[in-house]
PDB file of N, CA and C in Angstrom:
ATOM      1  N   UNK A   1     -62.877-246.226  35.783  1.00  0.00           N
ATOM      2  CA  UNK A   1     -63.956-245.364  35.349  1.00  0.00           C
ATOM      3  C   UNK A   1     -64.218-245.637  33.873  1.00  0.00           C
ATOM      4  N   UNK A   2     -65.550-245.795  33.502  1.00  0.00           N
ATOM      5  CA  UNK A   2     -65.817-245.931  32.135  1.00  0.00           C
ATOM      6  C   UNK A   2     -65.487-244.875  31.471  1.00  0.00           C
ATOM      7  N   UNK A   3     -64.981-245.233  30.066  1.00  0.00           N
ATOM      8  CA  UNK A   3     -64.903-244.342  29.454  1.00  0.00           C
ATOM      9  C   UNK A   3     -65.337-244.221  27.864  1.00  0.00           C
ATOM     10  N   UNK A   4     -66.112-243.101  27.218  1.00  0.00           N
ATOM     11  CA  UNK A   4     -66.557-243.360  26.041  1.00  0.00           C
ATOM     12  C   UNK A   4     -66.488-242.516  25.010  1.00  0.00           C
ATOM     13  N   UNK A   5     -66.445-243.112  23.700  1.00  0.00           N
ATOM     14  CA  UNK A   5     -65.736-241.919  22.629  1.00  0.00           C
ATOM     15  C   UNK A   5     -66.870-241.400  21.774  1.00  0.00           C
ATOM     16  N   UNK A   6     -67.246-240.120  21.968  1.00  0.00           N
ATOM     17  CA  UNK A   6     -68.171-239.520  20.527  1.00  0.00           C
ATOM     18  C   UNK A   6     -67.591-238.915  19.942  1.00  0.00           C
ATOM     19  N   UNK A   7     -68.448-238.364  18.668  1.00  0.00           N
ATOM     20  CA  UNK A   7     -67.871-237.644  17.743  1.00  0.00           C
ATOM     21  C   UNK A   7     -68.911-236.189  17.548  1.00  0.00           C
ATOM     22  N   UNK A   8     -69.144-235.858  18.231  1.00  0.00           N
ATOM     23  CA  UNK A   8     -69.873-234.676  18.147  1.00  0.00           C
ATOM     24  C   UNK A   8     -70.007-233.873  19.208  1.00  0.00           C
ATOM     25  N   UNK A   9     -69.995-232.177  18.877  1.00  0.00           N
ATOM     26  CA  UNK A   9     -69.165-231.034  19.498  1.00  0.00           C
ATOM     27  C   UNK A   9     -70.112-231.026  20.773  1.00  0.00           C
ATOM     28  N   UNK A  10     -71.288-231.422  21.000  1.00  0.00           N
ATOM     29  CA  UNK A  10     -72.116-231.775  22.247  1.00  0.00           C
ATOM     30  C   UNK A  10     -71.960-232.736  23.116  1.00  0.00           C
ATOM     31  N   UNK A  11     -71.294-233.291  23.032  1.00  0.00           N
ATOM     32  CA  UNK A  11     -70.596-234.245  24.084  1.00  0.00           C
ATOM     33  C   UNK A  11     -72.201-234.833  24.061  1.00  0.00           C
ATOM     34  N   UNK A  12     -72.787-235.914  23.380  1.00  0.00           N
ATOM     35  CA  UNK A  12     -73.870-236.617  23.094  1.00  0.00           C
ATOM     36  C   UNK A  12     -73.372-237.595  23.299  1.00  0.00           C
ATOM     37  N   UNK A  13     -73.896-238.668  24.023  1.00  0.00           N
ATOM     38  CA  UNK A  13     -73.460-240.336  24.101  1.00  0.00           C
ATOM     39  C   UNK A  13     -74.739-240.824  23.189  1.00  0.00           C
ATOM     40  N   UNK A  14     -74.271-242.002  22.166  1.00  0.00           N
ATOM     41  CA  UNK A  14     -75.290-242.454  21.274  1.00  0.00           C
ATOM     42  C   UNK A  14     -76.081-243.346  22.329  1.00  0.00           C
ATOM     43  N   UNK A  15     -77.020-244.398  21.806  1.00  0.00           N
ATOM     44  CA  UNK A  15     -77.701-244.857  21.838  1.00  0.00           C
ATOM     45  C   UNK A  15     -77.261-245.817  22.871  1.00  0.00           C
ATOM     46  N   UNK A  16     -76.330-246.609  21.719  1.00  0.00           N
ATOM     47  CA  UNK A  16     -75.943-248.185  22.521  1.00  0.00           C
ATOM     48  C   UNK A  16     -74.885-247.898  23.779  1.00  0.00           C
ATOM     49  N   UNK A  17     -74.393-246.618  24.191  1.00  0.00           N
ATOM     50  CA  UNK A  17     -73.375-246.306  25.209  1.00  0.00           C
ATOM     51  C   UNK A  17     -74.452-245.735  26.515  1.00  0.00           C
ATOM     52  N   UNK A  18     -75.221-245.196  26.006  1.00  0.00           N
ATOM     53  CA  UNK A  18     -76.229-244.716  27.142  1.00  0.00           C
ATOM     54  C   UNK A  18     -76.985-245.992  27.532  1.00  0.00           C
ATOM     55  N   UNK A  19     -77.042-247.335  26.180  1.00  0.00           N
ATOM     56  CA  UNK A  19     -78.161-248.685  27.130  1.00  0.00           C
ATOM     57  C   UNK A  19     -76.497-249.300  27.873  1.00  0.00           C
ATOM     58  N   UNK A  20     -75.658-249.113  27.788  1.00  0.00           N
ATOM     59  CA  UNK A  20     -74.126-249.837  28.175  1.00  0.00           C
ATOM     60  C   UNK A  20     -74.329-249.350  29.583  1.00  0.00           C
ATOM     61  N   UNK A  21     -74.373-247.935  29.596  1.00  0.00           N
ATOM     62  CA  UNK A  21     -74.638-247.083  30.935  1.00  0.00           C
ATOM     63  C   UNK A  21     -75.734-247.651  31.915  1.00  0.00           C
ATOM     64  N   UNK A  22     -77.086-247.448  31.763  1.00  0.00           N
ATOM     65  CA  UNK A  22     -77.712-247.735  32.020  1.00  0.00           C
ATOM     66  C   UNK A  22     -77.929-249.464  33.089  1.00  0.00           C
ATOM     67  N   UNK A  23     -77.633-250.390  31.832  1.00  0.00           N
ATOM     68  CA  UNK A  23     -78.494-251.694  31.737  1.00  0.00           C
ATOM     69  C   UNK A  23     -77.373-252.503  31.909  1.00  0.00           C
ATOM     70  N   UNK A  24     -75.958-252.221  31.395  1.00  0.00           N
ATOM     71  CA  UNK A  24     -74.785-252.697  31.566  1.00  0.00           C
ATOM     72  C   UNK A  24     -74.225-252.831  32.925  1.00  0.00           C
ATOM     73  N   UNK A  25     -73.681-251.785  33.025  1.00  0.00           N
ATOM     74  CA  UNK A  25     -72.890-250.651  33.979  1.00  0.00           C
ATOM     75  C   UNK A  25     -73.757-250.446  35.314  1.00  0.00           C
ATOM     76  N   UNK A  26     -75.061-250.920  35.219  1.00  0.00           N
ATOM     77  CA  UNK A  26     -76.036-250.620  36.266  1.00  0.00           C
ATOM     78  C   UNK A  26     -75.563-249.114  36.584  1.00  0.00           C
ATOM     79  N   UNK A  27     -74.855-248.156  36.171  1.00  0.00           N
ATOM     80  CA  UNK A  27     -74.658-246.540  37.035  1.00  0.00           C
ATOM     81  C   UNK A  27     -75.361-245.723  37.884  1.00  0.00           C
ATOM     82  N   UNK A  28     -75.278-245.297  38.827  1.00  0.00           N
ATOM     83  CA  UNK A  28     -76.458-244.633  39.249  1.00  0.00           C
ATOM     84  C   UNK A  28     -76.048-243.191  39.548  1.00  0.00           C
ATOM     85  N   UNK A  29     -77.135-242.327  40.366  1.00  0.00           N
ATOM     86  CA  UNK A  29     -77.055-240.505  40.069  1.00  0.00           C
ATOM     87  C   UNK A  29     -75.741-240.489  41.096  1.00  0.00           C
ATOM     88  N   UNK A  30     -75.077-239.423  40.399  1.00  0.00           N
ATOM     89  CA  UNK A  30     -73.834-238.966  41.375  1.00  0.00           C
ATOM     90  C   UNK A  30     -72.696-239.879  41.269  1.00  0.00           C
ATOM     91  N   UNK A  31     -72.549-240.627  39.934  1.00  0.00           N
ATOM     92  CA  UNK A  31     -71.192-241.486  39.844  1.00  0.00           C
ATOM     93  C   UNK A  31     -70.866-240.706  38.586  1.00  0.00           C
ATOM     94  N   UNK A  32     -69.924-240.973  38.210  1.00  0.00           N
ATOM     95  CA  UNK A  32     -69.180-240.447  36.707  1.00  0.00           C
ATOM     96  C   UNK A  32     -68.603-241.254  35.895  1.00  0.00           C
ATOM     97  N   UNK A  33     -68.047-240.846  35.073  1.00  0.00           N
ATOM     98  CA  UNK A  33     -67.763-241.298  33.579  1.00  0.00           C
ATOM     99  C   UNK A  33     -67.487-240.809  32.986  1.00  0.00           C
ATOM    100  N   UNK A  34     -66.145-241.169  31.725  1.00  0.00           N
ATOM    101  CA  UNK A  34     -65.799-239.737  31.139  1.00  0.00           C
ATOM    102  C   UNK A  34     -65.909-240.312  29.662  1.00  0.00           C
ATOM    103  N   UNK A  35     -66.141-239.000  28.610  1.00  0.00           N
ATOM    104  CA  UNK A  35     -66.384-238.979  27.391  1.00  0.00           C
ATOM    105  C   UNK A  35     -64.699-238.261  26.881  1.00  0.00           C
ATOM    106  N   UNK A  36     -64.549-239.119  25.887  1.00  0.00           N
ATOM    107  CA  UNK A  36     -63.253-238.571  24.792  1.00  0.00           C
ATOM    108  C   UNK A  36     -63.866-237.638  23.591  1.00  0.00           C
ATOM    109  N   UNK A  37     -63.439-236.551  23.402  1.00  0.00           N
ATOM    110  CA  UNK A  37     -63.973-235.964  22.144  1.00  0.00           C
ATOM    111  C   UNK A  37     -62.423-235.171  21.904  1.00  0.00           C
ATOM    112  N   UNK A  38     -62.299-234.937  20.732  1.00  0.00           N
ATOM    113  CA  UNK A  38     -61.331-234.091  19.801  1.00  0.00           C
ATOM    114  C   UNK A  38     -59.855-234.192  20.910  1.00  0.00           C
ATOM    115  N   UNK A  39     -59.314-235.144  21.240  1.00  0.00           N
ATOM    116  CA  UNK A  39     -57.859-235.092  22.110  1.00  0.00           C
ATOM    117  C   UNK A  39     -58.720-234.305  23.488  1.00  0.00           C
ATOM    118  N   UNK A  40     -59.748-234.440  24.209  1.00  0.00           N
ATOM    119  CA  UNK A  40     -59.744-234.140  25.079  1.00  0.00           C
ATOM    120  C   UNK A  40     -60.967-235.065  25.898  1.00  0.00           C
ATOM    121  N   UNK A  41     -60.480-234.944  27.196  1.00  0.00           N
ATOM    122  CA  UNK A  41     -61.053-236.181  27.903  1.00  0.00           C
ATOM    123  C   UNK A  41     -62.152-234.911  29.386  1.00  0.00           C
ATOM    124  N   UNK A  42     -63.058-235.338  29.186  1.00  0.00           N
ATOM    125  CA  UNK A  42     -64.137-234.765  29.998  1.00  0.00           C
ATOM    126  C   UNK A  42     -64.627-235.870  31.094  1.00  0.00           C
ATOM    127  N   UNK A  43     -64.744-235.465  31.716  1.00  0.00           N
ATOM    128  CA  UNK A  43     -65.578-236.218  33.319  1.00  0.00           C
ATOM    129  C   UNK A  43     -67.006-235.946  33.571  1.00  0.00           C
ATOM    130  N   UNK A  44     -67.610-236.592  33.283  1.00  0.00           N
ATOM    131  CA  UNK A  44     -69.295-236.630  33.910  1.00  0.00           C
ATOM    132  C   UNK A  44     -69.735-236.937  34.948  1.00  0.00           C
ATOM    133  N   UNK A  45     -70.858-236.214  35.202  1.00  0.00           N
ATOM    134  CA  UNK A  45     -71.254-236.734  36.300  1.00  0.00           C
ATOM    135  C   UNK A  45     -73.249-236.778  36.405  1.00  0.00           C
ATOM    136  N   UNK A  46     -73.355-238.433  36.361  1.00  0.00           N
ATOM    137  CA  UNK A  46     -74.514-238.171  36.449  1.00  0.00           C
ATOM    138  C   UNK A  46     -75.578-237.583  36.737  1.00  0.00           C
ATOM    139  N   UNK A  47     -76.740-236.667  36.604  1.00  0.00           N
ATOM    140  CA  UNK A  47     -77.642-236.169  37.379  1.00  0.00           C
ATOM    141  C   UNK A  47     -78.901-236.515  37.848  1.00  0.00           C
ATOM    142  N   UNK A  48     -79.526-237.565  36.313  1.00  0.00           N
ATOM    143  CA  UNK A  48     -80.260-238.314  36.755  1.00  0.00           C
ATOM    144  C   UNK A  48     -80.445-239.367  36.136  1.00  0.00           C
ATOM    145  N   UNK A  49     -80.917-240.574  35.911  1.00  0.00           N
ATOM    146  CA  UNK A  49     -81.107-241.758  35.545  1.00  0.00           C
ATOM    147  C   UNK A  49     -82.420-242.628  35.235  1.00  0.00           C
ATOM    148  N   UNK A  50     -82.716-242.890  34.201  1.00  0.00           N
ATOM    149  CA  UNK A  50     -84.195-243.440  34.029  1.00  0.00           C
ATOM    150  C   UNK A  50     -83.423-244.965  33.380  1.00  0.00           C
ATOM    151  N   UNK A  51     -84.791-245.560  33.008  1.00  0.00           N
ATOM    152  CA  UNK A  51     -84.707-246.662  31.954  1.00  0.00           C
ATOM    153  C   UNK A  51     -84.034-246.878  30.895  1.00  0.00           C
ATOM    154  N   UNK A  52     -84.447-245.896  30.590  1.00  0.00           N
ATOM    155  CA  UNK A  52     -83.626-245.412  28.463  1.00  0.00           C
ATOM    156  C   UNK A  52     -83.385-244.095  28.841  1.00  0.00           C
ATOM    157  N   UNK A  53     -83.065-243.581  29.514  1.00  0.00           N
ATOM    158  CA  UNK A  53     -82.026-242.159  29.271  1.00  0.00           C
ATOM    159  C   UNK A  53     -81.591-241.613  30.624  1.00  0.00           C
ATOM    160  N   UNK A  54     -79.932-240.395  30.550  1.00  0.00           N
ATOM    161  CA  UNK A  54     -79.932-240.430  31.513  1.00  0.00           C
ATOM    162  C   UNK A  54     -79.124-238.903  31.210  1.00  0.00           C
ATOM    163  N   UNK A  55     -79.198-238.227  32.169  1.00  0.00           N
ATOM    164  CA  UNK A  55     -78.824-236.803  32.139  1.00  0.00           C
ATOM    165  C   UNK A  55     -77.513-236.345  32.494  1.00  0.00           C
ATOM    166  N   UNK A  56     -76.734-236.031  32.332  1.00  0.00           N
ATOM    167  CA  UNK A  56     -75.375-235.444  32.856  1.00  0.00           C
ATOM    168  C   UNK A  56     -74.717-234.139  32.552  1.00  0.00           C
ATOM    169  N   UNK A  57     -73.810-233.871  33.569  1.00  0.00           N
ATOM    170  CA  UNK A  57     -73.010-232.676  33.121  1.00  0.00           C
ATOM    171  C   UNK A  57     -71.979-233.210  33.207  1.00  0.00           C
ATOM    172  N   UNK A  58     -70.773-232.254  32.662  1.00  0.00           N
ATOM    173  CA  UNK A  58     -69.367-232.130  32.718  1.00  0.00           C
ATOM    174  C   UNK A  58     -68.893-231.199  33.585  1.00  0.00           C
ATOM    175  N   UNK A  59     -67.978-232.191  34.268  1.00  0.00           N
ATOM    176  CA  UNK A  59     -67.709-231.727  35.911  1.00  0.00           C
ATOM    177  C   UNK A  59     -66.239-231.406  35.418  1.00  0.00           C
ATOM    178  N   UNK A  60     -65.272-231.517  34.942  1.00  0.00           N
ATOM    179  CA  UNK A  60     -64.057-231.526  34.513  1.00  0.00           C
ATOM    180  C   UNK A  60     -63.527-232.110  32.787  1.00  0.00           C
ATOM    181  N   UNK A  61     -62.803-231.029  32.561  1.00  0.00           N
ATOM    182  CA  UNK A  61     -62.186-231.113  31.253  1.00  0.00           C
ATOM    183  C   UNK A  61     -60.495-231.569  31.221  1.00  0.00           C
ATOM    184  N   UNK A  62     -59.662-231.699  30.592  1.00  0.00           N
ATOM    185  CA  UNK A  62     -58.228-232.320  30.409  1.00  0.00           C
ATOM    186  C   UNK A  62     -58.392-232.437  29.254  1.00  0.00           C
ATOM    187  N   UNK A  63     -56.710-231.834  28.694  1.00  0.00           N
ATOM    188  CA  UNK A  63     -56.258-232.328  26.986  1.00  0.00           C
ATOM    189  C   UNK A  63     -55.488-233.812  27.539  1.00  0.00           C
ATOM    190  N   UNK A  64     -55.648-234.399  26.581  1.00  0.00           N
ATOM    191  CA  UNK A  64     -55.067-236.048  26.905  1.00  0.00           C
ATOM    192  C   UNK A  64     -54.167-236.045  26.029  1.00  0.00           C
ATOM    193  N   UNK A  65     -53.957-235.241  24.563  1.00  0.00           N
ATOM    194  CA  UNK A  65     -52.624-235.237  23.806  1.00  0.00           C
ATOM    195  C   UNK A  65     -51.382-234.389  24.660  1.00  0.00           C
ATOM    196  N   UNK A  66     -50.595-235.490  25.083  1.00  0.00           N
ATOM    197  CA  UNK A  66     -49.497-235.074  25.831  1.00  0.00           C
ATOM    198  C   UNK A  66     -48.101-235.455  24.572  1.00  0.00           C
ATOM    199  N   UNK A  67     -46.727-234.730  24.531  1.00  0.00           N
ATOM    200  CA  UNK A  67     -45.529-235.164  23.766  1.00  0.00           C
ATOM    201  C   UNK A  67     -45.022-236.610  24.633  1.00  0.00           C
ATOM    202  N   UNK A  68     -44.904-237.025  24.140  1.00  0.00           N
ATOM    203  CA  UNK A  68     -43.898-238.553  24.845  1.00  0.00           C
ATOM    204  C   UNK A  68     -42.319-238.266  24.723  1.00  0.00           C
ATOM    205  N   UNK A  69     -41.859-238.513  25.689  1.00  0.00           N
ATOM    206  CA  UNK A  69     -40.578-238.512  26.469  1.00  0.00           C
ATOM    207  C   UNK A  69     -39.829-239.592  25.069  1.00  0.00           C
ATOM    208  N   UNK A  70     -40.391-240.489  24.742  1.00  0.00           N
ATOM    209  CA  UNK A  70     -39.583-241.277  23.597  1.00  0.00           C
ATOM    210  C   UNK A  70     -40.712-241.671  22.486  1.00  0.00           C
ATOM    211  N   UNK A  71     -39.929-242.397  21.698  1.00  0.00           N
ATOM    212  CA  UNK A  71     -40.711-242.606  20.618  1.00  0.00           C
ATOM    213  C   UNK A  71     -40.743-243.984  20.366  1.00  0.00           C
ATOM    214  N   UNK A  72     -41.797-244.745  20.405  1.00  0.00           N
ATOM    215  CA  UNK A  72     -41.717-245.908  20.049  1.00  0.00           C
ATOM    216  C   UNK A  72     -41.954-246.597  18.441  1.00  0.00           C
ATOM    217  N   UNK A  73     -41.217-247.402  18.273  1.00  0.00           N
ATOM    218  CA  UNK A  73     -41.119-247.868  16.780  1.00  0.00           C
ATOM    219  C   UNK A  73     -40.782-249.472  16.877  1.00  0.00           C
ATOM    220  N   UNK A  74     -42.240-250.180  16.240  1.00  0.00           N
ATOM    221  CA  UNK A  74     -42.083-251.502  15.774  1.00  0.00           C
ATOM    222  C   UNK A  74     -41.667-251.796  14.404  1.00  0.00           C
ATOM    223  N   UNK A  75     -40.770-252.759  14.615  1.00  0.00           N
ATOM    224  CA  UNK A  75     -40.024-253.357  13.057  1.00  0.00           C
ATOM    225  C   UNK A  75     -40.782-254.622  13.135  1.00  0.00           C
ATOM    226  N   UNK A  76     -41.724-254.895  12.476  1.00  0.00           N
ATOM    227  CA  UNK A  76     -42.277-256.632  12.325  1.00  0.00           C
ATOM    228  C   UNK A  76     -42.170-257.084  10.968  1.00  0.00           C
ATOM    229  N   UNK A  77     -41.760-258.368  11.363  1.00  0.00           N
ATOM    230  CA  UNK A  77     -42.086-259.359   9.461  1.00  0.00           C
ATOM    231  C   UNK A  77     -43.012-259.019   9.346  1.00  0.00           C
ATOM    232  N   UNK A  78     -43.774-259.142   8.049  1.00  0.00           N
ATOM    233  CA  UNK A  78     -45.277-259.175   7.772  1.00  0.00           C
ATOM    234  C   UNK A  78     -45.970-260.957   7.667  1.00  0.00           C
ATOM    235  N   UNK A  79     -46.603-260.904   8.752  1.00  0.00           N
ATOM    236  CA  UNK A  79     -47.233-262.347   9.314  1.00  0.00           C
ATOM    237  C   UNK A  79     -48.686-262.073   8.378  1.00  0.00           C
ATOM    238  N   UNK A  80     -49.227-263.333   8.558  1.00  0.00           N
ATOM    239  CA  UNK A  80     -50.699-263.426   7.475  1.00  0.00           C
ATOM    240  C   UNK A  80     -51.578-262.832   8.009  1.00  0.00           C
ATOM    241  N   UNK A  81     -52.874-262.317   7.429  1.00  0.00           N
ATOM    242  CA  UNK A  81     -53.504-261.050   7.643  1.00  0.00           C
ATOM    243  C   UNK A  81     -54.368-260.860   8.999  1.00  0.00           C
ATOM    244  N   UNK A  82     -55.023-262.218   9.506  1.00  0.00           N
ATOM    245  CA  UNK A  82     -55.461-261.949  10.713  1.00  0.00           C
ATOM    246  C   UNK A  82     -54.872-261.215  11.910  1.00  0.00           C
ATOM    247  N   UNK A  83     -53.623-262.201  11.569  1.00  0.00           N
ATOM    248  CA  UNK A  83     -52.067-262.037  12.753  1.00  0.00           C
ATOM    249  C   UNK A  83     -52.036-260.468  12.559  1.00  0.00           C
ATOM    250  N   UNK A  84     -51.833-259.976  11.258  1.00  0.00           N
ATOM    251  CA  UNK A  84     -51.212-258.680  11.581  1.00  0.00           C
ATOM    252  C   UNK A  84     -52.335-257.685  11.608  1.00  0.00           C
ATOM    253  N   UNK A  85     -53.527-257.789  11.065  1.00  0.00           N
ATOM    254  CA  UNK A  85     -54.574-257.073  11.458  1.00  0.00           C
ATOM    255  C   UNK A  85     -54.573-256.802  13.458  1.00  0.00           C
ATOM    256  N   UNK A  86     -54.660-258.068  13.643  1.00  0.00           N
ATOM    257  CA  UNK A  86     -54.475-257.682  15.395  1.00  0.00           C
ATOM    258  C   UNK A  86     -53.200-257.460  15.940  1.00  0.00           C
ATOM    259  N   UNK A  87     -52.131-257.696  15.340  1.00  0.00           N
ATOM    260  CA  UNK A  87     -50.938-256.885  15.636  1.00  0.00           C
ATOM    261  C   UNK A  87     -51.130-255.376  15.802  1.00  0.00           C
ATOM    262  N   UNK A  88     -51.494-255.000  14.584  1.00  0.00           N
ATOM    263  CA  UNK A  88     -51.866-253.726  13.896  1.00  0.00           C
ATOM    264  C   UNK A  88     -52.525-252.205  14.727  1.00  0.00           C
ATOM    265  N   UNK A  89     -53.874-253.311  15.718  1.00  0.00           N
ATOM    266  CA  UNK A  89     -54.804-253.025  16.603  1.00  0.00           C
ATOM    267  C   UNK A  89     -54.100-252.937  17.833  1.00  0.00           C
ATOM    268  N   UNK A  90     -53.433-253.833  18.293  1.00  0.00           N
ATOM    269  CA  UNK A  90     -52.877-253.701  19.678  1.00  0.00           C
ATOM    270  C   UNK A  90     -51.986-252.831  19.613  1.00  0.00           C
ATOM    271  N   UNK A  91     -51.017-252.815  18.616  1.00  0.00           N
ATOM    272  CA  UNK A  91     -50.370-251.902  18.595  1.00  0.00           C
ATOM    273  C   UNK A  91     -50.305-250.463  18.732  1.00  0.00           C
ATOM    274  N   UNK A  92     -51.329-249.918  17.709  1.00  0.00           N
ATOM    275  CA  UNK A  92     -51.908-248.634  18.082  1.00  0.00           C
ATOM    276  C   UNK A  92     -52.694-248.253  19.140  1.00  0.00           C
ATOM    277  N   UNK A  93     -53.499-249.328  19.781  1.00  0.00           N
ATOM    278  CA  UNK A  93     -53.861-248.909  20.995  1.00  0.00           C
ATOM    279  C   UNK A  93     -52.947-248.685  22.545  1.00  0.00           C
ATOM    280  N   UNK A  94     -51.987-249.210  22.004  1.00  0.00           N
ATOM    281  CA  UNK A  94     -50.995-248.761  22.887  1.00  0.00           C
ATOM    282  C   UNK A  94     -50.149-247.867  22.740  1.00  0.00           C
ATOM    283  N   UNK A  95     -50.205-247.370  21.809  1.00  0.00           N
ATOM    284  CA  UNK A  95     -49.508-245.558  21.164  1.00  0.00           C
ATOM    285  C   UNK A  95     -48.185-245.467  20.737  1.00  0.00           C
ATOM    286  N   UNK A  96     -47.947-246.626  20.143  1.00  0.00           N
ATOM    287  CA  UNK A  96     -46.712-246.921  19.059  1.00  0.00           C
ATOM    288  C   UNK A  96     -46.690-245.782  18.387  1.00  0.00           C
ATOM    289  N   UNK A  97     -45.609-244.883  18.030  1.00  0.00           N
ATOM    290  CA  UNK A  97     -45.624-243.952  17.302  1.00  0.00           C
ATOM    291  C   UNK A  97     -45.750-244.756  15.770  1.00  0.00           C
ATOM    292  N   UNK A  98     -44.920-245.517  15.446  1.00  0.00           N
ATOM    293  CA  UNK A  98     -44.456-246.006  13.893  1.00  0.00           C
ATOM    294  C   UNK A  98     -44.567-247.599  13.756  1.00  0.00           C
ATOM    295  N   UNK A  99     -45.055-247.838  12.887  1.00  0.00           N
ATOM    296  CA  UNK A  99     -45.411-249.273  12.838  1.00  0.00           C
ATOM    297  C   UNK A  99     -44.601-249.905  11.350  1.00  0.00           C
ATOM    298  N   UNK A 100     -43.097-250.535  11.235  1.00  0.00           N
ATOM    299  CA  UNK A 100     -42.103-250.659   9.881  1.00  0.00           C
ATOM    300  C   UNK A 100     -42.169-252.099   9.920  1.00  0.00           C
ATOM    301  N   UNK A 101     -43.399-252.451   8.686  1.00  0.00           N
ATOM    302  CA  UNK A 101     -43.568-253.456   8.191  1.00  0.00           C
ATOM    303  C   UNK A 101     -42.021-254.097   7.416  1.00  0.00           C
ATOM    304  N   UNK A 102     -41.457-255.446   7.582  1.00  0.00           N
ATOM    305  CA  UNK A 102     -40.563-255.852   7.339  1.00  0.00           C
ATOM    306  C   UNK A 102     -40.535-257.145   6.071  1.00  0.00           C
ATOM    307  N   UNK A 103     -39.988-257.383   4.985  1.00  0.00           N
ATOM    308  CA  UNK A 103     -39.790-258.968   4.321  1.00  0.00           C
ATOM    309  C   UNK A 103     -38.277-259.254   4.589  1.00  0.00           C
ATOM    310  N   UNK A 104     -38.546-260.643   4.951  1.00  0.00           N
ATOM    311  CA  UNK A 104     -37.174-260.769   5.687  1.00  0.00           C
ATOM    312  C   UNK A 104     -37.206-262.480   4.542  1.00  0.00           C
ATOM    313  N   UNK A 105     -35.969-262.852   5.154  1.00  0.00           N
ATOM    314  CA  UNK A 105     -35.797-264.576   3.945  1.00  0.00           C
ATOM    315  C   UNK A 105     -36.695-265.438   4.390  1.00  0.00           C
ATOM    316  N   UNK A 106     -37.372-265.241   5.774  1.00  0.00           N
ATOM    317  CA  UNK A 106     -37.818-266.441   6.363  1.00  0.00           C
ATOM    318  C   UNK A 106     -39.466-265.845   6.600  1.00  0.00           C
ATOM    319  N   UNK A 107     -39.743-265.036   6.059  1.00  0.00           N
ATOM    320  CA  UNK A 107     -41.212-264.006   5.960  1.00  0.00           C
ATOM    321  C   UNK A 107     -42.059-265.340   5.002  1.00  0.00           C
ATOM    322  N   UNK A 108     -43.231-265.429   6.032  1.00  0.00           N
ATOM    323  CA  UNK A 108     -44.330-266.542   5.331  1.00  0.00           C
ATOM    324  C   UNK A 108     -44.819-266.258   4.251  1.00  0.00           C
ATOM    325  N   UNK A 109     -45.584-264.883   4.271  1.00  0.00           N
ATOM    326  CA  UNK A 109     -46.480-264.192   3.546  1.00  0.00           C
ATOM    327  C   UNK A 109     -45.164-263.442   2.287  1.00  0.00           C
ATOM    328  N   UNK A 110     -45.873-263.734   1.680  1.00  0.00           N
ATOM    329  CA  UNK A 110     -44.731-263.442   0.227  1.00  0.00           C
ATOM    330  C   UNK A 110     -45.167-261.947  -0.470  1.00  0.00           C
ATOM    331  N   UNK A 111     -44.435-260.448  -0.712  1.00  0.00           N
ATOM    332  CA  UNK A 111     -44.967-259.726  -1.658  1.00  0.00           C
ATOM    333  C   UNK A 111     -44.548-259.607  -3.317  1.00  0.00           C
ATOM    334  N   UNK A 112     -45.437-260.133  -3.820  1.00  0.00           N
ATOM    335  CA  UNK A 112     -44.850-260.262  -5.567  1.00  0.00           C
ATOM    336  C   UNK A 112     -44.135-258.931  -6.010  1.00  0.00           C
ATOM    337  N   UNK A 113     -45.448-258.053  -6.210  1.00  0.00           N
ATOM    338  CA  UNK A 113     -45.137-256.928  -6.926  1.00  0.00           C
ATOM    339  C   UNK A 113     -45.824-255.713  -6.023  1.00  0.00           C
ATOM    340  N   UNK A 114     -45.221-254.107  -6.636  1.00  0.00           N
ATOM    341  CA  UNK A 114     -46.289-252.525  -6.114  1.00  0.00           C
ATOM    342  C   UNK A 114     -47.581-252.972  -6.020  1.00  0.00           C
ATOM    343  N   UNK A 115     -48.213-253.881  -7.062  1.00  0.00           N
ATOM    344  CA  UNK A 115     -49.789-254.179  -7.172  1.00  0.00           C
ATOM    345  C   UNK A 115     -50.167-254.832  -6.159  1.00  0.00           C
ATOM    346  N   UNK A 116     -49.552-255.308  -5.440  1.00  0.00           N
ATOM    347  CA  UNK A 116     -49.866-256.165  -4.693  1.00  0.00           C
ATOM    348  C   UNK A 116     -51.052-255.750  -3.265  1.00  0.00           C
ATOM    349  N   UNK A 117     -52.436-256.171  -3.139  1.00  0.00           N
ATOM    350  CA  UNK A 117     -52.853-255.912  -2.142  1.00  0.00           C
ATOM    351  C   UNK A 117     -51.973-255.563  -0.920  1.00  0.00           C
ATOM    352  N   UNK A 118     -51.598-256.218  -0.450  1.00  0.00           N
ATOM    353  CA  UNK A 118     -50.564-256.357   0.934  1.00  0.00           C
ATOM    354  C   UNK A 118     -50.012-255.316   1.422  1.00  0.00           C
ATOM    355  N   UNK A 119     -49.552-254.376   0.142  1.00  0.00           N
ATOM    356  CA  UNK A 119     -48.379-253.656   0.275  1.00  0.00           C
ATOM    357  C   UNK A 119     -49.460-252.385   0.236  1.00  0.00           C
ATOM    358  N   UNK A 120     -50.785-252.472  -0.374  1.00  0.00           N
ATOM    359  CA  UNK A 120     -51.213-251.162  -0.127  1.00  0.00           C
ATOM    360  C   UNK A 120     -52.146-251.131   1.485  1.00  0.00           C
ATOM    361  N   UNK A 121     -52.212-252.371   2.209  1.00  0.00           N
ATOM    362  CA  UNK A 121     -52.951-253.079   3.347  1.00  0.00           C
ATOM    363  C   UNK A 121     -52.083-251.934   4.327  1.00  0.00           C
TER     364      UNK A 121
END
């Protein structure tokens, strides 16, 4: 099921998620889809469907912030910035609690000094 994130207390899908819906997704009346807002995950359900816009309600609500049974914690060297930019990304999208950047003897990327970009990255 698709799913999509706004930021406003109307559960509004912008622009480019409603042409995703639409023109993408081909969706049609009476399928669903759910919107993420504030730790909580809602279920839609289409009502009707045009060209450029399309109507829905919310058929079901759920909090999605649940406690985790454990805690996960990555220790990584610090690899060069692409590498750890998408480290960084995957990581949190998979709900790493703690992310403990490491310099080890054999660490590529070198930190000089406090000033150092890197260290405030």
């Amino acid at each position: 099921m698709q799913r999509y994130i706004v930021d406003n207390k109307e559960l509004k899908l912008d622009e480019s998620d409603k042409r995703h819906i639409i023109n993408v997704m081909r969706m049609k009346e009476n399928e669903c889809f759910q919107i993420v807002f504030d730790k909580k995950l809602y279920t839609c359900l289409i009502e009707s469907i045009s060209k450029k816009d399309l109507v829905y309600k919310i058929i079901d609500e759920k909090d999605i912030y649940k406690e985790k049974d454990i805690k996960v914690i990555i220790a990584s060297s610090i690899i060069k910035e692409q590498k750890m930019d998408f480290m960084l990304q995957k990581a949190t999208e998979l709900g790493v609690d703690e992310i403990i950047p490491i310099v080890s003897e054999r660490t590529v990327v070198k930190v000089n000094d406090k000033s150092d970009n890197k260290i405030n990255r």
